[in-house]
C-alpha atoms as a PDB file:
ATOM      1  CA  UNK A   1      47.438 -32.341 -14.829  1.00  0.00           C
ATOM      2  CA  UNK A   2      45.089 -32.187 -12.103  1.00  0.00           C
ATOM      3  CA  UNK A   3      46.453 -30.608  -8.484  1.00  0.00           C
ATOM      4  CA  UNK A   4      46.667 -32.890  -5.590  1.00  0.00           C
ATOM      5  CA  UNK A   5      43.971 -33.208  -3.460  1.00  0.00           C
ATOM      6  CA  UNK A   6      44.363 -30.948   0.135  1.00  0.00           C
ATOM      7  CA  UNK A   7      46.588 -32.771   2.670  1.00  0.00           C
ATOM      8  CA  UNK A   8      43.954 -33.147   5.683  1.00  0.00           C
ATOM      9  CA  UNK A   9      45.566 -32.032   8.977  1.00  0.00           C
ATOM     10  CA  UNK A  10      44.511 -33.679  12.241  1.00  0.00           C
ATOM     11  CA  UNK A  11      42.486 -32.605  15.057  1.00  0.00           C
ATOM     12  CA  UNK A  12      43.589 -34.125  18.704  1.00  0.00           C
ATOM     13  CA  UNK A  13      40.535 -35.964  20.593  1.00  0.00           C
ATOM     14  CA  UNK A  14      40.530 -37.856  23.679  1.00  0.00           C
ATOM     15  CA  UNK A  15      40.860 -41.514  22.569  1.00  0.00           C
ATOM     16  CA  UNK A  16      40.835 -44.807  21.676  1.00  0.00           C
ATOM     17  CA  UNK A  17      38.262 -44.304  18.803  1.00  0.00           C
ATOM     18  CA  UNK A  18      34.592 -44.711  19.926  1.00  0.00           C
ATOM     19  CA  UNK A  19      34.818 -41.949  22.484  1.00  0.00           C
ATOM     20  CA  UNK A  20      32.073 -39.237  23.283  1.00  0.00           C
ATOM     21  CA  UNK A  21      35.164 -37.129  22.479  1.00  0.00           C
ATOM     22  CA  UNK A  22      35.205 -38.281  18.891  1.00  0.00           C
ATOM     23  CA  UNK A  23      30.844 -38.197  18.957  1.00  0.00           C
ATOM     24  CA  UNK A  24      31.738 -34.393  19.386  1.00  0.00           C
ATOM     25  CA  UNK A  25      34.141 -33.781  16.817  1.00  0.00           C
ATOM     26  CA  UNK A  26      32.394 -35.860  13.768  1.00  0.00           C
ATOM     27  CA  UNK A  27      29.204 -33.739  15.150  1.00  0.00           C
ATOM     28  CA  UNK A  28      30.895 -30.561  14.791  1.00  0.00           C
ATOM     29  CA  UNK A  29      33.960 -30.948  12.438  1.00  0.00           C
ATOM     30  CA  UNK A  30      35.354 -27.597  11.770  1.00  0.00           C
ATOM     31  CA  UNK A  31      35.129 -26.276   8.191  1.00  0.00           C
ATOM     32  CA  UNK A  32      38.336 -27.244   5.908  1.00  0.00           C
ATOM     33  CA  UNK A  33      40.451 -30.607   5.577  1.00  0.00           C
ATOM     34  CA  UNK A  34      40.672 -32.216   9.351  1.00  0.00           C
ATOM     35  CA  UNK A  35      40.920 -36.052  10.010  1.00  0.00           C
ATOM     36  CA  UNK A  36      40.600 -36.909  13.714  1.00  0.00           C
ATOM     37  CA  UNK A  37      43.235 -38.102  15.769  1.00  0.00           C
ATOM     38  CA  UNK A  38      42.860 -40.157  19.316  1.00  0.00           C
ATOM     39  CA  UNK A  39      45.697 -39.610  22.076  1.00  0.00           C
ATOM     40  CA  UNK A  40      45.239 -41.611  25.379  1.00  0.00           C
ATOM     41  CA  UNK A  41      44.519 -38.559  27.514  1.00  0.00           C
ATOM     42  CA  UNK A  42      43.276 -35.083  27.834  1.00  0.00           C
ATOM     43  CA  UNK A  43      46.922 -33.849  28.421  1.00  0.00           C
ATOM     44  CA  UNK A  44      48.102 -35.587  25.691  1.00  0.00           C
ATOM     45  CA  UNK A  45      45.456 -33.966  23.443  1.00  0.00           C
ATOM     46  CA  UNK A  46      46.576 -30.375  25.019  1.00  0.00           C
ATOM     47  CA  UNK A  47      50.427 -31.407  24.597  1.00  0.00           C
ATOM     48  CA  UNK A  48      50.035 -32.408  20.976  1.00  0.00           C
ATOM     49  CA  UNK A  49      48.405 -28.704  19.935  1.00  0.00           C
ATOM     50  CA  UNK A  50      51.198 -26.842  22.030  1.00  0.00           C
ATOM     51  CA  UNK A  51      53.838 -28.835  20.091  1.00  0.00           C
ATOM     52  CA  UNK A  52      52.177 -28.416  16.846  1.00  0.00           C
ATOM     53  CA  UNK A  53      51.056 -32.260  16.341  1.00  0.00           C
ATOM     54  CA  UNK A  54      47.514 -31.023  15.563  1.00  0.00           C
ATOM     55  CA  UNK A  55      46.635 -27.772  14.948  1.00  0.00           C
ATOM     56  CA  UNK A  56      43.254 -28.196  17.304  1.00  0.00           C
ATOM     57  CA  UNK A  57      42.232 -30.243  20.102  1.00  0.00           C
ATOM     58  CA  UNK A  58      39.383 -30.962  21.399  1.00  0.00           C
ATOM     59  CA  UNK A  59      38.592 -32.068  25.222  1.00  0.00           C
ATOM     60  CA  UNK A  60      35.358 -32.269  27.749  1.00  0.00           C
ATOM     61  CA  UNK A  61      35.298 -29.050  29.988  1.00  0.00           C
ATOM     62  CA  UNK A  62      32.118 -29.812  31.503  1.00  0.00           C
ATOM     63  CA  UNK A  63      29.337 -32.160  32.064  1.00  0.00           C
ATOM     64  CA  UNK A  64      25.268 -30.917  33.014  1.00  0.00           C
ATOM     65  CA  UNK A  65      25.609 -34.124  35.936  1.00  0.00           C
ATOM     66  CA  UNK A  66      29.301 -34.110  37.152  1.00  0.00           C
ATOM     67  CA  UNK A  67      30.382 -30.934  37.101  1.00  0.00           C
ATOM     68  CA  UNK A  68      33.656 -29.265  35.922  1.00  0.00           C
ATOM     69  CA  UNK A  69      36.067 -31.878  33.736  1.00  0.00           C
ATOM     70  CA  UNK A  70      39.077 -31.136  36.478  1.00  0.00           C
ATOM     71  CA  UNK A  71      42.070 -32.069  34.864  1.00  0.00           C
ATOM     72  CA  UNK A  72      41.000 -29.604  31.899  1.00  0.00           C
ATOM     73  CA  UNK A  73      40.672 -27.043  34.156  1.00  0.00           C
ATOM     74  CA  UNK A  74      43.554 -27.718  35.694  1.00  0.00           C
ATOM     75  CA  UNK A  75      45.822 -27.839  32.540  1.00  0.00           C
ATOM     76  CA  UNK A  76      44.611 -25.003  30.816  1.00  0.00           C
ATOM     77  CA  UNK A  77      45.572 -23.005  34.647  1.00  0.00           C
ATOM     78  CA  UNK A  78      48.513 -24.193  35.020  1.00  0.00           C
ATOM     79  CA  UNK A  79      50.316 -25.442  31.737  1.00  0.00           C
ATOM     80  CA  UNK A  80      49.441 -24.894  28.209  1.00  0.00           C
ATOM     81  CA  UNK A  81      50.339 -21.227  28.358  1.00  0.00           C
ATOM     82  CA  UNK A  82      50.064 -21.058  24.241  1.00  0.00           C
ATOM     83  CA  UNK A  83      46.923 -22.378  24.226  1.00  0.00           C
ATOM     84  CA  UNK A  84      43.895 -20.642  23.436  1.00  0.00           C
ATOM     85  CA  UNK A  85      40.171 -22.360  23.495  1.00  0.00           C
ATOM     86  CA  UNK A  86      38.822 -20.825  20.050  1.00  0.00           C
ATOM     87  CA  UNK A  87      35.424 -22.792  20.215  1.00  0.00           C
ATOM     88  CA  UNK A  88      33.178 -24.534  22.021  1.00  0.00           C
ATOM     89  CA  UNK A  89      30.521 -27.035  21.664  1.00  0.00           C
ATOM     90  CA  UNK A  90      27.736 -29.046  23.438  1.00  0.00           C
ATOM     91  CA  UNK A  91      26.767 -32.272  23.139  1.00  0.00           C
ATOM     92  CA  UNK A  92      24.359 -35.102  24.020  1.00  0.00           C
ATOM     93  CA  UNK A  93      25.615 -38.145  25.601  1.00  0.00           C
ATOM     94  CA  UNK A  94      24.041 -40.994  26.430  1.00  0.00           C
ATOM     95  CA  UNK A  95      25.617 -43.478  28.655  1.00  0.00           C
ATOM     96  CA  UNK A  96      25.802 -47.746  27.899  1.00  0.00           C
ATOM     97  CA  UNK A  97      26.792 -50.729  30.467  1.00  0.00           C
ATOM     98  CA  UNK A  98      28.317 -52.637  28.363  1.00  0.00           C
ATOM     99  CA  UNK A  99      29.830 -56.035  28.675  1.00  0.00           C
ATOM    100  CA  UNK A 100      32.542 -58.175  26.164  1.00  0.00           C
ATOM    101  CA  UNK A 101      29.218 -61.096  26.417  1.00  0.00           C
ATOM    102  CA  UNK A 102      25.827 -61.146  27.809  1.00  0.00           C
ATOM    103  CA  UNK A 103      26.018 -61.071  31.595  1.00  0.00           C
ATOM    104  CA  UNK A 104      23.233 -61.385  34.418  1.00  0.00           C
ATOM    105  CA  UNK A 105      23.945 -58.097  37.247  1.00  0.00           C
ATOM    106  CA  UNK A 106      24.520 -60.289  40.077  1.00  0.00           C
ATOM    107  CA  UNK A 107      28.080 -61.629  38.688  1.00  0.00           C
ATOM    108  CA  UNK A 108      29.731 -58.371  37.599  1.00  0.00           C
ATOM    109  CA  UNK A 109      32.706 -58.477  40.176  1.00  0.00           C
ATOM    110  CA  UNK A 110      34.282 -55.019  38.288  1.00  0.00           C
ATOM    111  CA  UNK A 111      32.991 -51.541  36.718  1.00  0.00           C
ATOM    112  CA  UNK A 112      35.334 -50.126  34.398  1.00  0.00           C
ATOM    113  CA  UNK A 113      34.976 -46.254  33.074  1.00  0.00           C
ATOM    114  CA  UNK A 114      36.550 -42.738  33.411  1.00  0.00           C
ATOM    115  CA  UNK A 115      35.391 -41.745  36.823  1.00  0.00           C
ATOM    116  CA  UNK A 116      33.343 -38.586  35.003  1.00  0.00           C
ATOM    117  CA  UNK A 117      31.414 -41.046  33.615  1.00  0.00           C
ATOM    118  CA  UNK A 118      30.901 -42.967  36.172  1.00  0.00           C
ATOM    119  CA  UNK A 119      29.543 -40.236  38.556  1.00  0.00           C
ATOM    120  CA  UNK A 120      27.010 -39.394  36.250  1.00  0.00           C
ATOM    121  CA  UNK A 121      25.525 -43.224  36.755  1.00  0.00           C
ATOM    122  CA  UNK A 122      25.797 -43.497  40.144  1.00  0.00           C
ATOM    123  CA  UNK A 123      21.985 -44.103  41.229  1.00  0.00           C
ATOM    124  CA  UNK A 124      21.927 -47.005  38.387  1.00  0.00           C
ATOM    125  CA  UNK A 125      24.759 -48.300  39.689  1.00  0.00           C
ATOM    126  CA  UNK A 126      23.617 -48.009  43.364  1.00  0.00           C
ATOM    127  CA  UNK A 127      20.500 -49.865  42.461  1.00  0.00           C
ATOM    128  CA  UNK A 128      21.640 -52.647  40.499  1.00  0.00           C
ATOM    129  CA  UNK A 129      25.585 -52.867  40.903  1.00  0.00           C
ATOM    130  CA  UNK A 130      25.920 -51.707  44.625  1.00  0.00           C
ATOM    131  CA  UNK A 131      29.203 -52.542  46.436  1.00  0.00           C
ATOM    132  CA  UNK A 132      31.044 -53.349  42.646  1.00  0.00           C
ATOM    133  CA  UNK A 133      34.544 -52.562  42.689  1.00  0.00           C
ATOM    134  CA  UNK A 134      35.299 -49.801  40.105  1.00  0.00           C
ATOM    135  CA  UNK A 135      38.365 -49.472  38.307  1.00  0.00           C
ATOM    136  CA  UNK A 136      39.381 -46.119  36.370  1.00  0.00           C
ATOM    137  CA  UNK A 137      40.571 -45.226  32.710  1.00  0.00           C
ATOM    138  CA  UNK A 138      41.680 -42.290  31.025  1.00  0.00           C
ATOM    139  CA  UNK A 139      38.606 -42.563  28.880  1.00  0.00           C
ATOM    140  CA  UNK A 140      34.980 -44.461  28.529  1.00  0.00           C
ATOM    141  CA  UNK A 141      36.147 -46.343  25.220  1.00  0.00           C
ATOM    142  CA  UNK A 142      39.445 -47.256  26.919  1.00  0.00           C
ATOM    143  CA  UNK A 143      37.332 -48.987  29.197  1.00  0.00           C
ATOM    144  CA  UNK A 144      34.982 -50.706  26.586  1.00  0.00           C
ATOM    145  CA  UNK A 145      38.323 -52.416  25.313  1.00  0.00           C
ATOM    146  CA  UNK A 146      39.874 -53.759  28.236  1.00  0.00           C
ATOM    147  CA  UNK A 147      36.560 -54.793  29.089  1.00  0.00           C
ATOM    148  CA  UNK A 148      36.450 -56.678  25.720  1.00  0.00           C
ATOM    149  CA  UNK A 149      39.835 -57.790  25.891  1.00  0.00           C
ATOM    150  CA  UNK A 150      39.229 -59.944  29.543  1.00  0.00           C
ATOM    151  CA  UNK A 151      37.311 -63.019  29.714  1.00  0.00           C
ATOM    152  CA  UNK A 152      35.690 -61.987  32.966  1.00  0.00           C
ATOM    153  CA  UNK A 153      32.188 -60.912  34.436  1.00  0.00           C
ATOM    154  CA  UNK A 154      33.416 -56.824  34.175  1.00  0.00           C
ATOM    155  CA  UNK A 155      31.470 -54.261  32.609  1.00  0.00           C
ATOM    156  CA  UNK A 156      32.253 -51.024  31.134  1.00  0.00           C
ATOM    157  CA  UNK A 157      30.323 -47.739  30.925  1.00  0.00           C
ATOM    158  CA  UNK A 158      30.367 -46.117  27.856  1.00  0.00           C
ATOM    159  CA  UNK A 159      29.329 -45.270  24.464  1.00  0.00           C
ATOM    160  CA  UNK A 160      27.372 -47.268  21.829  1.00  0.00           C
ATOM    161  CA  UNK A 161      29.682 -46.909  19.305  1.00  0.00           C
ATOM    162  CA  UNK A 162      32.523 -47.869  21.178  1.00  0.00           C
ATOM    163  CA  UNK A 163      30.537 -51.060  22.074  1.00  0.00           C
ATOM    164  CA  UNK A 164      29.812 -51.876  18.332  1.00  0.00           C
ATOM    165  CA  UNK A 165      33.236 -50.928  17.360  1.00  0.00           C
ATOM    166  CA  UNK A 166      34.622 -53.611  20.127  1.00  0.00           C
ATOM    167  CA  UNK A 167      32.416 -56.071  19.151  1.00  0.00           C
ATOM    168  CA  UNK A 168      30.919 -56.229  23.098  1.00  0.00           C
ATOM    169  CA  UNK A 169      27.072 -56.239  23.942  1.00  0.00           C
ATOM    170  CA  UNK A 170      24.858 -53.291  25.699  1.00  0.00           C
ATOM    171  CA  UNK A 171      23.462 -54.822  28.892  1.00  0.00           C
ATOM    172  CA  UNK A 172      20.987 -51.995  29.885  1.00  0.00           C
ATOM    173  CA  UNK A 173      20.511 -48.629  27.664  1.00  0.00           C
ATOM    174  CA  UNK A 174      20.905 -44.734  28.923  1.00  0.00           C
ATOM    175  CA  UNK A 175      21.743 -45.385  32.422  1.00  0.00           C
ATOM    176  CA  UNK A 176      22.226 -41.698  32.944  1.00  0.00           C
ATOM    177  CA  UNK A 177      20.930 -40.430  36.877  1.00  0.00           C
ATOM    178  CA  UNK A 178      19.631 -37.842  34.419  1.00  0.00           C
ATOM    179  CA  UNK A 179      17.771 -37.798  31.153  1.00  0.00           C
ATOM    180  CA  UNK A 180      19.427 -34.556  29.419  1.00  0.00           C
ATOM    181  CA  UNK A 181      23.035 -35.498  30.317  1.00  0.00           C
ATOM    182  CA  UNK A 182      24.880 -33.230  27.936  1.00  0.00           C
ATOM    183  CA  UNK A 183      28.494 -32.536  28.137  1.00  0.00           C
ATOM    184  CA  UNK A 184      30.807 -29.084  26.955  1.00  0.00           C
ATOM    185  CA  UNK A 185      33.772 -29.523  24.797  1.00  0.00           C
ATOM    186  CA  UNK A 186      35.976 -27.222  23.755  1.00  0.00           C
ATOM    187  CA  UNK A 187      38.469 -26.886  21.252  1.00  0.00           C
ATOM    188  CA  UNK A 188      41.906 -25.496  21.950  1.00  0.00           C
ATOM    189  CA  UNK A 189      44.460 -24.009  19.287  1.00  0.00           C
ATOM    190  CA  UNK A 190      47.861 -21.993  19.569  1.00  0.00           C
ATOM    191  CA  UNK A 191      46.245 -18.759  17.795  1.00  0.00           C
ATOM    192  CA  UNK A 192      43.352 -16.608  18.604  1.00  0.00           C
ATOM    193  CA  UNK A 193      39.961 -17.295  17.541  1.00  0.00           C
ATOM    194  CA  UNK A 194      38.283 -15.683  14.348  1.00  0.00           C
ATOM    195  CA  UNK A 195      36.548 -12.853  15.149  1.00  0.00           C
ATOM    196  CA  UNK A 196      33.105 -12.938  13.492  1.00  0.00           C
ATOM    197  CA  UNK A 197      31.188  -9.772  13.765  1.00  0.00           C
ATOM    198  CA  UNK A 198      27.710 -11.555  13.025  1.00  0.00           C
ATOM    199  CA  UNK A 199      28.664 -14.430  15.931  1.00  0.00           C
ATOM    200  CA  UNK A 200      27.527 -14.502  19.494  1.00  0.00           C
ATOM    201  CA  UNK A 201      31.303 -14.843  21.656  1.00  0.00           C
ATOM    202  CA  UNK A 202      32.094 -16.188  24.955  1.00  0.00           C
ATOM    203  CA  UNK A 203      34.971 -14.891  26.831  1.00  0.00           C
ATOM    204  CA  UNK A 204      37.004 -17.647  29.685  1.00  0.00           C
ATOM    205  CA  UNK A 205      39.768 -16.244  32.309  1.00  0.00           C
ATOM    206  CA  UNK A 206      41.319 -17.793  35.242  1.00  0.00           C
ATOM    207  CA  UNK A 207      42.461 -15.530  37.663  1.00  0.00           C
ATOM    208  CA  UNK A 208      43.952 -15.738  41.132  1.00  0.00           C
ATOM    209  CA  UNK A 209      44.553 -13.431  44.135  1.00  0.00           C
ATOM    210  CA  UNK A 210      47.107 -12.132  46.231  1.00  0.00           C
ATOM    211  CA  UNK A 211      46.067 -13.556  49.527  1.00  0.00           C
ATOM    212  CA  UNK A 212      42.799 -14.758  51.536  1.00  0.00           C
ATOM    213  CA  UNK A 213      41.248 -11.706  52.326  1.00  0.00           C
ATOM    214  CA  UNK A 214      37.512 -10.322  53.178  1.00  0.00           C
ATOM    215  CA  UNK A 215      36.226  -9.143  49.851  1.00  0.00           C
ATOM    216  CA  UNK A 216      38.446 -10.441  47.477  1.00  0.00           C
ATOM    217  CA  UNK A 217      35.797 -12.439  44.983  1.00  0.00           C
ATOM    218  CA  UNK A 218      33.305  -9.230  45.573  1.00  0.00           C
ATOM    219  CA  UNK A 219      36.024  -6.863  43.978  1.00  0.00           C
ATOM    220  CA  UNK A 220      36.301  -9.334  40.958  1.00  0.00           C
ATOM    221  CA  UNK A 221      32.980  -9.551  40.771  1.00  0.00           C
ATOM    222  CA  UNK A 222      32.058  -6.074  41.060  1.00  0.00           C
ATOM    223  CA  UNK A 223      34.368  -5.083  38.165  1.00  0.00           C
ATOM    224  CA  UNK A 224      31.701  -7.050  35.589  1.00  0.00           C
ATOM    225  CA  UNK A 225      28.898  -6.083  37.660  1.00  0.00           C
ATOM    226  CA  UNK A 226      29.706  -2.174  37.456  1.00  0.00           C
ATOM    227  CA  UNK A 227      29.641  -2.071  33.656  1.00  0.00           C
ATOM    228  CA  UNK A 228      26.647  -4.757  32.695  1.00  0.00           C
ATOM    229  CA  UNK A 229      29.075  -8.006  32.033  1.00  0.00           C
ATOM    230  CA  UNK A 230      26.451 -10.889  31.930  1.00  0.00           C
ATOM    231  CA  UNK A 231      28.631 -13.710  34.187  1.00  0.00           C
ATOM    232  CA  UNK A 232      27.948 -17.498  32.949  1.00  0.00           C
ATOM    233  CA  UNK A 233      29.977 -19.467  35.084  1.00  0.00           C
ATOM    234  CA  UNK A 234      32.014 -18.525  38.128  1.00  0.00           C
ATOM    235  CA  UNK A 235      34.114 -21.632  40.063  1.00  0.00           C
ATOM    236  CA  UNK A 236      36.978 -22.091  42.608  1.00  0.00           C
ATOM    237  CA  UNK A 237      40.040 -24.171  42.300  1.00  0.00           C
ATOM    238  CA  UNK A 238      42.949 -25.016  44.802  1.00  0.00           C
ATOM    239  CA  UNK A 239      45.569 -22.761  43.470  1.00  0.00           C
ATOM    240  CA  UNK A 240      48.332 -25.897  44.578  1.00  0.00           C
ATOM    241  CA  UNK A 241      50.057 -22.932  46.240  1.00  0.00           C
ATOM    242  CA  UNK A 242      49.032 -23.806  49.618  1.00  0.00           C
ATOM    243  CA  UNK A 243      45.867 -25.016  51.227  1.00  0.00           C
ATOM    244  CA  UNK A 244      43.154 -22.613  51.537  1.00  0.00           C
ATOM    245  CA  UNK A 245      44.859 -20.716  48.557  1.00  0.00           C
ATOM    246  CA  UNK A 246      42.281 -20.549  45.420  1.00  0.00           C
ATOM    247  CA  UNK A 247      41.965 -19.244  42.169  1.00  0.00           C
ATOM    248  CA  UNK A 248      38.894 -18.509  40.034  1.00  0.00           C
ATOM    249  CA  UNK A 249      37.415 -19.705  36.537  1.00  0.00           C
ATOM    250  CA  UNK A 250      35.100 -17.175  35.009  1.00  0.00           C
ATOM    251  CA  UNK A 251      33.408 -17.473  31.818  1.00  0.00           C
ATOM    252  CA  UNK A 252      31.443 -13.947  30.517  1.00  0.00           C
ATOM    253  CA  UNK A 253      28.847 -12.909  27.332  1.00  0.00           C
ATOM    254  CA  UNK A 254      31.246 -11.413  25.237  1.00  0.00           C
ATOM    255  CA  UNK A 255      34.360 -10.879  23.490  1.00  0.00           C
ATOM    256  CA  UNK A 256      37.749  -9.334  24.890  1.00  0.00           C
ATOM    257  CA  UNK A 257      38.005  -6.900  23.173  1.00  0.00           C
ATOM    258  CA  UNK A 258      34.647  -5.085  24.154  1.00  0.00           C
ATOM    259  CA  UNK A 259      35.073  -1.792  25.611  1.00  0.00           C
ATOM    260  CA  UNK A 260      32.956  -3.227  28.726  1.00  0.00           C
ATOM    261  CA  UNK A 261      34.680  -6.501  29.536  1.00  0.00           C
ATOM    262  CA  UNK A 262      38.447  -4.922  28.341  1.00  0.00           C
ATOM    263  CA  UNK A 263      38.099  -1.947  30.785  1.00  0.00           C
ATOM    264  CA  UNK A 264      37.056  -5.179  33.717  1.00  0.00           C
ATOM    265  CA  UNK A 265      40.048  -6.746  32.404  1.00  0.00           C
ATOM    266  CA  UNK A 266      42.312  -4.219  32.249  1.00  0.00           C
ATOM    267  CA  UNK A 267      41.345  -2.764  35.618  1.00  0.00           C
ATOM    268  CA  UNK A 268      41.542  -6.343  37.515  1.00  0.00           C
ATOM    269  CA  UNK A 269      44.880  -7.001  35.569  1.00  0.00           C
ATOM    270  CA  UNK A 270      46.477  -4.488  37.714  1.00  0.00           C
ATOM    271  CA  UNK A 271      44.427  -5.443  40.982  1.00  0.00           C
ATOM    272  CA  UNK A 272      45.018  -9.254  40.368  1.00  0.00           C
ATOM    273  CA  UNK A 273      48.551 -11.311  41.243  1.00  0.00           C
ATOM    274  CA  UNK A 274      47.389 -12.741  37.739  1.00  0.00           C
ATOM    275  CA  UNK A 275      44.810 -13.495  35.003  1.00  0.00           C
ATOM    276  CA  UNK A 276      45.041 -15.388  32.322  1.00  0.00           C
ATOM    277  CA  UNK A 277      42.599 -15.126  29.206  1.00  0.00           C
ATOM    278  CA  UNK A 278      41.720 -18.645  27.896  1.00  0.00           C
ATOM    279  CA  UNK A 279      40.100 -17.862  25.280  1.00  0.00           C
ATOM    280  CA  UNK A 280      37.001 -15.459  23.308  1.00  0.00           C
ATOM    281  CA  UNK A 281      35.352 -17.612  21.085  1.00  0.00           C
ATOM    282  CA  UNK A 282      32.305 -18.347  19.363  1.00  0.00           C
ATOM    283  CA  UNK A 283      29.845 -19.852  21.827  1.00  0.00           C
END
């Protein structure tokens, strides 16, 4: 008798199906027997690794237009406390106006999308759909549904596969403000990631200080600049402690458990109110 075939275990993405989210994960579908999974928001996708729904997750961190993806940021700060990013990827996105039928500009009363995507269309939109009221979703294919679930002159911005996959028509094509809009996902797991020796690694904290004082980012910084840590990324966030109160995303070269960026570590640790590692991946 033949064995049974692997059970496939899921992988959380931010949903409904047709979702750059979901572009990302076929793209770069870890090795093994994974199936994705939509939930309806980025903190669902997070909640459903902590609890052990999915044993990954994957969820936008960061687009080459908009910025920082905030509420990821947020969550992995200040919730989430098992989780652990253990990979990240980029990818290209390209984004659609999209309509349930063909429509002329001059009628669209309503712009539907995830306000990420919409900020990264806003000189399209201030050419040809100035003044349009917009109305936000959790995510671009969310809005390429309820767009194609309404019989009225609204428009979505999203993907092309969400647009095939709701039956709806593509009114104009990559209406990106730029070209090369590409957008970082990570994914998230309760463990550690691998450790590959041949791999280049990424390290991500989030630290925060005591109080507002003269100096304070210059002594974080100074720990990496003292012994040679190449920086990548270095951003403020409102700590939600009180206003003028912030804490710091940092993202190095490296893993954690080099003697250079553990010694930084280990000497800010005891400098800092607190630090959290995020995660030392593969990058």
């Amino acid at each position: 008798m033949s064995a049974p075939p692997p059970v496939s275990a899921p992988i959380a993405f931010l949903g409904p199906e047709g979702t750059f989210s979901e572009e990302a994960l076929l793209a770069n579908m870890p090795q093994g027997s994974y199936h994705p999974m939509p939930y309806p928001s980025i903190r669902d996708v997070l909640k459903a690794v902590q609890a052990g729904e999915a044993p990954l997750g994957i969820v936008p961190i960061e687009n080459s237009i908009e910025g920082s993806v905030i509420v990821t940021l947020d969550s992995l700060a200040f919730g989430f406390d098992e989780l652990r990013i253990v990979r990240e990827v980029t990818h290209q996105v390209h984004q659609q106006l999209i309509a349930r039928k063909p429509l002329e500009f001059e009628r669209v009363t309503k712009i539907v999308s995830i306000p990420h995507a919409y900020g990264q269309c806003r000189e399209f939109i201030r050419e040809h759909l100035d003044g349009v009221e917009h109305e936000a979703t959790d995510s671009t294919a969310e809005a390429v549904r309820r767009v194609s679930r309404v019989d009225r002159p609204w428009v979505a911005i999203g993907t092309r596969l969400a647009a095939e996959m709701y039956e709806c028509v593509v009114l104009a094509s990559d209406v990106d403000d730029a070209p090369d809009n590409r957008t970082r996902f990570v994914f998230v797991g309760r463990d550690d990631a691998p450790q590959d020796a041949e791999a280049t690694y990424k390290t991500s904290i989030v630290c925060g200080i005591d109080q507002d004082q003269p100096g304070s980012l210059l002594m974080i910084l100074s720990e990496f600049a003292y012994r040679y840590v190449n920086l990548t990324k270095v951003e403020s966030r409102p700590s939600k402690q009180g206003l003028g109160d912030y804490i710091f995303f940092i993202d190095m070269v490296g893993r954690a458990t080099d003697p250079p960026i553990a010694q930084a570590l280990s000497c800010l640790g005891c400098k800092l109110t607190w630090l959290k590692v995020l995660g030392s991946y593969p990058a």
